[in-house]
C-alpha atoms as a PDB file:
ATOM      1  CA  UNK A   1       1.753  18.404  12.150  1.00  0.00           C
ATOM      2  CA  UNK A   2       4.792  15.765  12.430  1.00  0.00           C
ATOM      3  CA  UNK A   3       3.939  12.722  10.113  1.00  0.00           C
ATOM      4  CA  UNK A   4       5.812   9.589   9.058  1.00  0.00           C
ATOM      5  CA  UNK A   5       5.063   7.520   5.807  1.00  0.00           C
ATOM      6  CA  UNK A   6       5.813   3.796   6.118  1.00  0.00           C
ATOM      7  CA  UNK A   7       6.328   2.603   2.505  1.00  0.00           C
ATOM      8  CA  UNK A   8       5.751  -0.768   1.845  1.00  0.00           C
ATOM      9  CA  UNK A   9       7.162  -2.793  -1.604  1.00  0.00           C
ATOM     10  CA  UNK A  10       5.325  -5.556  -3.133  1.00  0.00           C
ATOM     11  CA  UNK A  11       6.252  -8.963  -4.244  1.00  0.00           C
ATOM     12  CA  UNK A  12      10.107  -8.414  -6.133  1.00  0.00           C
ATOM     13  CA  UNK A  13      10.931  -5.425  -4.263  1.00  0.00           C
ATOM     14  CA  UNK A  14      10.457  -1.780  -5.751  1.00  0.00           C
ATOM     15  CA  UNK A  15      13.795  -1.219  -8.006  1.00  0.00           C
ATOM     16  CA  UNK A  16      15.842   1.637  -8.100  1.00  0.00           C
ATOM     17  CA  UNK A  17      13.455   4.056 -10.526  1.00  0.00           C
ATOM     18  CA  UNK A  18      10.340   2.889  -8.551  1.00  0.00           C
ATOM     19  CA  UNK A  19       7.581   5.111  -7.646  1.00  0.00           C
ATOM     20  CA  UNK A  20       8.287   4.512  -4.211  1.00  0.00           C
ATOM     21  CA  UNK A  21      11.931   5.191  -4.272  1.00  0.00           C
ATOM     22  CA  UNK A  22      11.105   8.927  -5.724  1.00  0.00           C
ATOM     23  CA  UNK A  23       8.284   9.246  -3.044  1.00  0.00           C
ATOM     24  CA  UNK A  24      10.574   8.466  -0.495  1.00  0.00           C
ATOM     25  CA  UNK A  25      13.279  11.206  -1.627  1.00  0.00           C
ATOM     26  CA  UNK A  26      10.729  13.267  -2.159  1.00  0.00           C
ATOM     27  CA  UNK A  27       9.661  12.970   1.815  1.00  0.00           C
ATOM     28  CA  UNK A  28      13.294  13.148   2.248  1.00  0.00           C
ATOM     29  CA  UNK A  29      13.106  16.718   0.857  1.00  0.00           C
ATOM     30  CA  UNK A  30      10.429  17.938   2.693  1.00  0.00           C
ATOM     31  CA  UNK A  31      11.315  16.583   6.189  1.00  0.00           C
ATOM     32  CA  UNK A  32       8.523  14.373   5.962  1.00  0.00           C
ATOM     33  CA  UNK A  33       9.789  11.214   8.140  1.00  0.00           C
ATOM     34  CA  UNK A  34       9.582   7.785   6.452  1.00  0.00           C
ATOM     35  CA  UNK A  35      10.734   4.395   6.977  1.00  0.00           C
ATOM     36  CA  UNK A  36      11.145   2.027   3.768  1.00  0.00           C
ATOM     37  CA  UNK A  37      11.785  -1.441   5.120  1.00  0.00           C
ATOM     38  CA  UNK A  38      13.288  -4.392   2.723  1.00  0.00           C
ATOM     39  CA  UNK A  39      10.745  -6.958   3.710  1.00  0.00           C
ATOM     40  CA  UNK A  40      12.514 -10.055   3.851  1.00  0.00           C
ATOM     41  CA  UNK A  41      12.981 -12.596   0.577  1.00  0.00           C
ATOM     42  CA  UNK A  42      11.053  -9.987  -1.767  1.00  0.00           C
ATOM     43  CA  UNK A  43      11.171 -13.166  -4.166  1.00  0.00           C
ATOM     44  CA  UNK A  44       9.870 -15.390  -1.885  1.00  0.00           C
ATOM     45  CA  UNK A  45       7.727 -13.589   0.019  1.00  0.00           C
ATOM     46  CA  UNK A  46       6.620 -15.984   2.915  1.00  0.00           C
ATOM     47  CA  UNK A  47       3.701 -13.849   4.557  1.00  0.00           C
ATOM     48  CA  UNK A  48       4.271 -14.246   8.410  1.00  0.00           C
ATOM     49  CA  UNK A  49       7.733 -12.559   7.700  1.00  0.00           C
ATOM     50  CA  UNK A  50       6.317 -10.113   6.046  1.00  0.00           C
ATOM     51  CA  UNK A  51       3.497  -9.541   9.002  1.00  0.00           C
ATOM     52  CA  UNK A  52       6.469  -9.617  11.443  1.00  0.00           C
ATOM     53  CA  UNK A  53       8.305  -6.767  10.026  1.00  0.00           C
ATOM     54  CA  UNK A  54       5.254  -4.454   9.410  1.00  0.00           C
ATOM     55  CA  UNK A  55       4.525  -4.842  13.129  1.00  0.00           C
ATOM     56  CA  UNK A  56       8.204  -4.225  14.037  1.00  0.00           C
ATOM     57  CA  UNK A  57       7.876  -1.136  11.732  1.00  0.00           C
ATOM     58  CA  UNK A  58       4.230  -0.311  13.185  1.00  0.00           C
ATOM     59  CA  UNK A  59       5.935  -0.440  17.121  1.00  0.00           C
ATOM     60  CA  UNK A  60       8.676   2.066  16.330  1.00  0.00           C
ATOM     61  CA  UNK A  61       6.877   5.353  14.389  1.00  0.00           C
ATOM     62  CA  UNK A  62       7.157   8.189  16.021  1.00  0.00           C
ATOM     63  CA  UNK A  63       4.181  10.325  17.599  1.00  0.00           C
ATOM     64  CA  UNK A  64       2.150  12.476  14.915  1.00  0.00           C
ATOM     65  CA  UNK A  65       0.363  11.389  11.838  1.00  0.00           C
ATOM     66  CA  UNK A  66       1.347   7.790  10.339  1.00  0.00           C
ATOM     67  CA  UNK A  67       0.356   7.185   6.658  1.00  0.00           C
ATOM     68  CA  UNK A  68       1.087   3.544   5.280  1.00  0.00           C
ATOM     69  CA  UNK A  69       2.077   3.512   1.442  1.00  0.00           C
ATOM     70  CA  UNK A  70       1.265  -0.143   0.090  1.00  0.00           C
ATOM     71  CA  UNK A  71       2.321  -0.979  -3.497  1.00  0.00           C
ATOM     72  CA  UNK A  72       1.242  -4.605  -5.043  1.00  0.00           C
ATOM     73  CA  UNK A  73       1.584  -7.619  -2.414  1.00  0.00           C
ATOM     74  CA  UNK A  74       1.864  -5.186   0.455  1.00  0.00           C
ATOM     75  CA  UNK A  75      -1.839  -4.199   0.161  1.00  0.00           C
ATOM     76  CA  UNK A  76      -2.440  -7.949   0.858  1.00  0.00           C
ATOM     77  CA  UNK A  77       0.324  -7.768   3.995  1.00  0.00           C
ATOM     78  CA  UNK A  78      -1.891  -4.593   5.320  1.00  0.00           C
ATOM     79  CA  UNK A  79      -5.097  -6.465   4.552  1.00  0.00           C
ATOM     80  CA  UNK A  80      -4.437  -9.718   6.868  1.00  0.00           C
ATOM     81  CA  UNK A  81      -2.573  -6.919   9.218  1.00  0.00           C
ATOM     82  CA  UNK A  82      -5.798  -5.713   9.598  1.00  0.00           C
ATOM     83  CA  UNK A  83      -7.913  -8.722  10.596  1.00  0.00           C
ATOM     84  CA  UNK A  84      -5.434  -9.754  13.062  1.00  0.00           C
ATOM     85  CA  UNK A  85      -5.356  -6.056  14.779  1.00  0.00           C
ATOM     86  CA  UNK A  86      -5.791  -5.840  18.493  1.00  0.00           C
ATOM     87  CA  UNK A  87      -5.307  -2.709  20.601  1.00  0.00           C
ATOM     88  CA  UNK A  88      -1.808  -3.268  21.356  1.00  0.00           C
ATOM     89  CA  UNK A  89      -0.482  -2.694  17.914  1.00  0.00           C
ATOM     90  CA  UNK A  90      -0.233   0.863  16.614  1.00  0.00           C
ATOM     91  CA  UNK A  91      -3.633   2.399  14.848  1.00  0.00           C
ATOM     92  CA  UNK A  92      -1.919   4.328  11.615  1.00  0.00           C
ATOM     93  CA  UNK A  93      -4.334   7.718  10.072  1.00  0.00           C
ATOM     94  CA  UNK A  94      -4.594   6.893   6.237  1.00  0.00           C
ATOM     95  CA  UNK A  95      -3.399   4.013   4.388  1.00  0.00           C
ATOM     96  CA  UNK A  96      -3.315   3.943   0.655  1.00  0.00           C
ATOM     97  CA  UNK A  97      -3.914   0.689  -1.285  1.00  0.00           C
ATOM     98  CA  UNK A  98      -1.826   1.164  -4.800  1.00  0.00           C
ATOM     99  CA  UNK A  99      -2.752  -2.045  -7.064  1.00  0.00           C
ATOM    100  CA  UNK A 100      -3.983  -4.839  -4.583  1.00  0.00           C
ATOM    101  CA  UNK A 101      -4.146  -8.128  -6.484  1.00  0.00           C
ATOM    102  CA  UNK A 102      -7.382  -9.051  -7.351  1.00  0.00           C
ATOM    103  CA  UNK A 103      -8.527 -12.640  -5.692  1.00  0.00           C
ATOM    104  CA  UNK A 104      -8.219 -14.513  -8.385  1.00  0.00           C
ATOM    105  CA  UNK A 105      -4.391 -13.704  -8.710  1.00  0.00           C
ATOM    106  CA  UNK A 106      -1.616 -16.117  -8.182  1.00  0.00           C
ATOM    107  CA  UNK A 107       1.863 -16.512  -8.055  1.00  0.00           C
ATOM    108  CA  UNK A 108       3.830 -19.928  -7.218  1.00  0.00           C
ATOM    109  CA  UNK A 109       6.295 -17.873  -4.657  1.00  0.00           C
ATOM    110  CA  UNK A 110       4.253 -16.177  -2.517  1.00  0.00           C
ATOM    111  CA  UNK A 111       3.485 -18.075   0.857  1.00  0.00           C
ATOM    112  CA  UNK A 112       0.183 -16.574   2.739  1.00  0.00           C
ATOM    113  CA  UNK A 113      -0.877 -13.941   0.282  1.00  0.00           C
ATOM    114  CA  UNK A 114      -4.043 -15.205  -0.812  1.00  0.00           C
ATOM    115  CA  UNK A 115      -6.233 -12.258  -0.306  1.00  0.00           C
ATOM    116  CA  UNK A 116      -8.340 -12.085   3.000  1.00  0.00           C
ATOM    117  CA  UNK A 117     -11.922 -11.491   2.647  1.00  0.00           C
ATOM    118  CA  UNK A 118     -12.727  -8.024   2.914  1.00  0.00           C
ATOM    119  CA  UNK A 119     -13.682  -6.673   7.031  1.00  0.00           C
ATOM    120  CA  UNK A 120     -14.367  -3.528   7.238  1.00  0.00           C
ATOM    121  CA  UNK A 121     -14.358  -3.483  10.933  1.00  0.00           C
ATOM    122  CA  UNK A 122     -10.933  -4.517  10.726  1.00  0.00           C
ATOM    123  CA  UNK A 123     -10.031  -2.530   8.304  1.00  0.00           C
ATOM    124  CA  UNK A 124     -11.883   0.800   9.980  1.00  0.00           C
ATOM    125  CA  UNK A 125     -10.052  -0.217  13.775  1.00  0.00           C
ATOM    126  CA  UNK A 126      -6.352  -0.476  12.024  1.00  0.00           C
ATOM    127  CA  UNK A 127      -6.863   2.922  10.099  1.00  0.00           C
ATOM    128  CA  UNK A 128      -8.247   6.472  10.431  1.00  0.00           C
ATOM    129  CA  UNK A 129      -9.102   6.529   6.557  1.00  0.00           C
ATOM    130  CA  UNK A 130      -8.097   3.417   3.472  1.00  0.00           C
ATOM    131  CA  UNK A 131      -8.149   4.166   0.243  1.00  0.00           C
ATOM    132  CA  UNK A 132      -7.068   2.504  -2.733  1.00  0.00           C
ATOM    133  CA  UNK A 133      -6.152   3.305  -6.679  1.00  0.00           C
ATOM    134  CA  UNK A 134      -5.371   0.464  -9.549  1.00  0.00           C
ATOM    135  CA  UNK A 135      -5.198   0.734 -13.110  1.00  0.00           C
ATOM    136  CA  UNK A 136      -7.756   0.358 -15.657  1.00  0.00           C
ATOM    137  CA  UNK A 137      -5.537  -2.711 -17.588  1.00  0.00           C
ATOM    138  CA  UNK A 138      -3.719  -4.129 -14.262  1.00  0.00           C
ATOM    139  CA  UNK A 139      -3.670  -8.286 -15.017  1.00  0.00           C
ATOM    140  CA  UNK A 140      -3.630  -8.851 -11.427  1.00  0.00           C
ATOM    141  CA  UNK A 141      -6.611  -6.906 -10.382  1.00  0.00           C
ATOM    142  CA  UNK A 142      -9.592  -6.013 -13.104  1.00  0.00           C
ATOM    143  CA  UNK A 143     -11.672  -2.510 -12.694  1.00  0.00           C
ATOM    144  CA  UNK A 144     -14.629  -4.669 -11.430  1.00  0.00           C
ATOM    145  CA  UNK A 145     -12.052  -6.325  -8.982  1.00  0.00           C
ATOM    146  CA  UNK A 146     -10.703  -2.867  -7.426  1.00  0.00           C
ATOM    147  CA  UNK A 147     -14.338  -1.558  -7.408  1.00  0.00           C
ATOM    148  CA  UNK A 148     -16.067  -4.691  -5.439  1.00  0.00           C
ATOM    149  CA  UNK A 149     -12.901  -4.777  -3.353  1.00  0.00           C
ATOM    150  CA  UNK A 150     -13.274  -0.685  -2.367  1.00  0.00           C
ATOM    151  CA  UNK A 151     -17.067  -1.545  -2.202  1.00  0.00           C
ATOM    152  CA  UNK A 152     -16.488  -4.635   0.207  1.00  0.00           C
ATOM    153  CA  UNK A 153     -14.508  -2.578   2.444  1.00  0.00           C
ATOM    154  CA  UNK A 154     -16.572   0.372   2.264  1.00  0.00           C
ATOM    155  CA  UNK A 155     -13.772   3.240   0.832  1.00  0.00           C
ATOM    156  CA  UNK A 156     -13.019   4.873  -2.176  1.00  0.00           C
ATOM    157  CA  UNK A 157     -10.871   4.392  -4.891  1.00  0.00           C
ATOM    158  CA  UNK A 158      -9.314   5.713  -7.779  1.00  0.00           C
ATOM    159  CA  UNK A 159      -8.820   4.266 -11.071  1.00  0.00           C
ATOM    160  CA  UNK A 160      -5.820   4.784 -13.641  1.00  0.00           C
ATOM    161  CA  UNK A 161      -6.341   4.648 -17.233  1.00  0.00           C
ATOM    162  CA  UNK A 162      -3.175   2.838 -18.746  1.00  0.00           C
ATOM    163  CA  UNK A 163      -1.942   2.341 -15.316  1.00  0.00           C
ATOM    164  CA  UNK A 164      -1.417  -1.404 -15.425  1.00  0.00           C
ATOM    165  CA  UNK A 165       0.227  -2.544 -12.632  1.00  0.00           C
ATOM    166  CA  UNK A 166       1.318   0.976 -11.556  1.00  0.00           C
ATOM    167  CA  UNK A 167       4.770   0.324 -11.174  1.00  0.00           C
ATOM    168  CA  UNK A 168       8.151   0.779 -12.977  1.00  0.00           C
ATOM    169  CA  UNK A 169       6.925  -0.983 -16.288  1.00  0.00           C
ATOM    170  CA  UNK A 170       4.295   0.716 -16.196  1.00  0.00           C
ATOM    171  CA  UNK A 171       5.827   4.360 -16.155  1.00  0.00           C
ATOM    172  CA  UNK A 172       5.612   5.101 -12.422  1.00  0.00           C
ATOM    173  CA  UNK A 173       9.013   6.580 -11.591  1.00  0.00           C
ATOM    174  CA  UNK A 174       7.990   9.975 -10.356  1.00  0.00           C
ATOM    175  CA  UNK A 175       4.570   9.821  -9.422  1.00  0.00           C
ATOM    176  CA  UNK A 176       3.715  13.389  -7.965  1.00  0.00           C
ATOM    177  CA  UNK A 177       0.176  12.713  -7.158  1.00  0.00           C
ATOM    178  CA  UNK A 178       0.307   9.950  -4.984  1.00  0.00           C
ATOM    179  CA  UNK A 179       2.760  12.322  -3.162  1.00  0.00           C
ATOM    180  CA  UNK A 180       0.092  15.212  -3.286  1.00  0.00           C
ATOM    181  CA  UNK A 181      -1.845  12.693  -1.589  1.00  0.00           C
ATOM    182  CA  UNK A 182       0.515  12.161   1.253  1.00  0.00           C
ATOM    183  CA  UNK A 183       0.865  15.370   1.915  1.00  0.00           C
ATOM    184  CA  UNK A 184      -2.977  16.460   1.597  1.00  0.00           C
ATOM    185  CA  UNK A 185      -5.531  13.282   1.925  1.00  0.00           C
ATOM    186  CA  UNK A 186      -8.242  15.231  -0.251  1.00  0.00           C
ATOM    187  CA  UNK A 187      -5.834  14.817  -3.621  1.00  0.00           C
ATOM    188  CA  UNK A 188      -7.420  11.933  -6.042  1.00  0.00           C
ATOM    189  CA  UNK A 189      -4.401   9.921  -7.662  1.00  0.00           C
ATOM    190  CA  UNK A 190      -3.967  10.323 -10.940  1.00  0.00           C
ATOM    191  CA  UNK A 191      -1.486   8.634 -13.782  1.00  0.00           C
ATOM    192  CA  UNK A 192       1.950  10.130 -14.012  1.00  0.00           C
ATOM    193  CA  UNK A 193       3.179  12.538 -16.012  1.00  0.00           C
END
């Protein structure tokens, strides 16, 4: 089966030793298609720019299975994506949530990203199958956070011990399960080795 992984950065971008950078040579590798936009002022993040892009994205993947890759801010992007979905806009398979910020997180340059409260007929109409994974430690999303968030919207999640905020400071270069989990949807994410 064809599929195409749109991998979406959080707030500041995803650096050159990022988790999603090695995920997305990995792909490369395997002929797995991908698309890795630069959402615009990764800074500044001003969410309607963000929502613009992801739909631009959304419009142009290719027939075949479509898995969306959030890290960080980007979960919140996919969750308002989600309760503004209407039939025109492209319905992706699987969608993986890597540490959404919990609702009581804040930053002064983000524009929009307040989380949404949690729909799970949204959520269920814009994917086949959500699922998300945080670490135990993250500051911008506790356990209890992740596990009423997964609970709200009714999908399972995985939790990281030392994963913090599961991204370059936190040791998540090469992360080979969360592309185990690409390639087979039954893989639980695990920390990196």
């Amino acid at each position: 089966m064809d599929r195409h992984v749109l991998l979406l950065h959080g707030f500041g971008g995803s650096g050159p030793s990022h988790w999603q950078r090695w995920l997305r040579e990995e792909l490369a590798q395997r002929g797995v298609g991908w698309d890795f936009p630069e959402l615009p002022e990764p800074d500044r993040p001003v969410l309607a720019h963000w929502l613009a892009v992801l739909r631009d994205r959304l419009s142009a993947v290719p027939d075949g299975e479509v898995v969306v890759v959030a890290h960080s801010c980007a979960c919140t992007l996919w969750l308002h994506h989600t309760r503004e979905w209407t039939e025109d806009l492209h319905r992706v398979d699987r969608v993986l949530l890597v540490a959404p910020p919990g609702p009581r997180w804040s930053h002064p340059d983000l524009t929009g990203f307040d989380p949404p409260r949690p729909d799970p007929p949204s959520i269920a109409r814009a994917a086949g199958k959500t699922r998300l994974v945080g670490g135990d430690d993250d500051p911008a999303c506790t356990p209890e956070e992740l596990a009423e968030l997964a609970g709200a919207i009714g999908v399972a999640y995985d939790l990281i011990p030392g994963g913090v905020h599961l991204n370059t400071a936190s040791g998540y270069g090469p992360w080979n399960s969360v592309l185990d989990w690409v390639l087979d949807e039954k893989t639980a994410l695990v920390a990196a080795r």
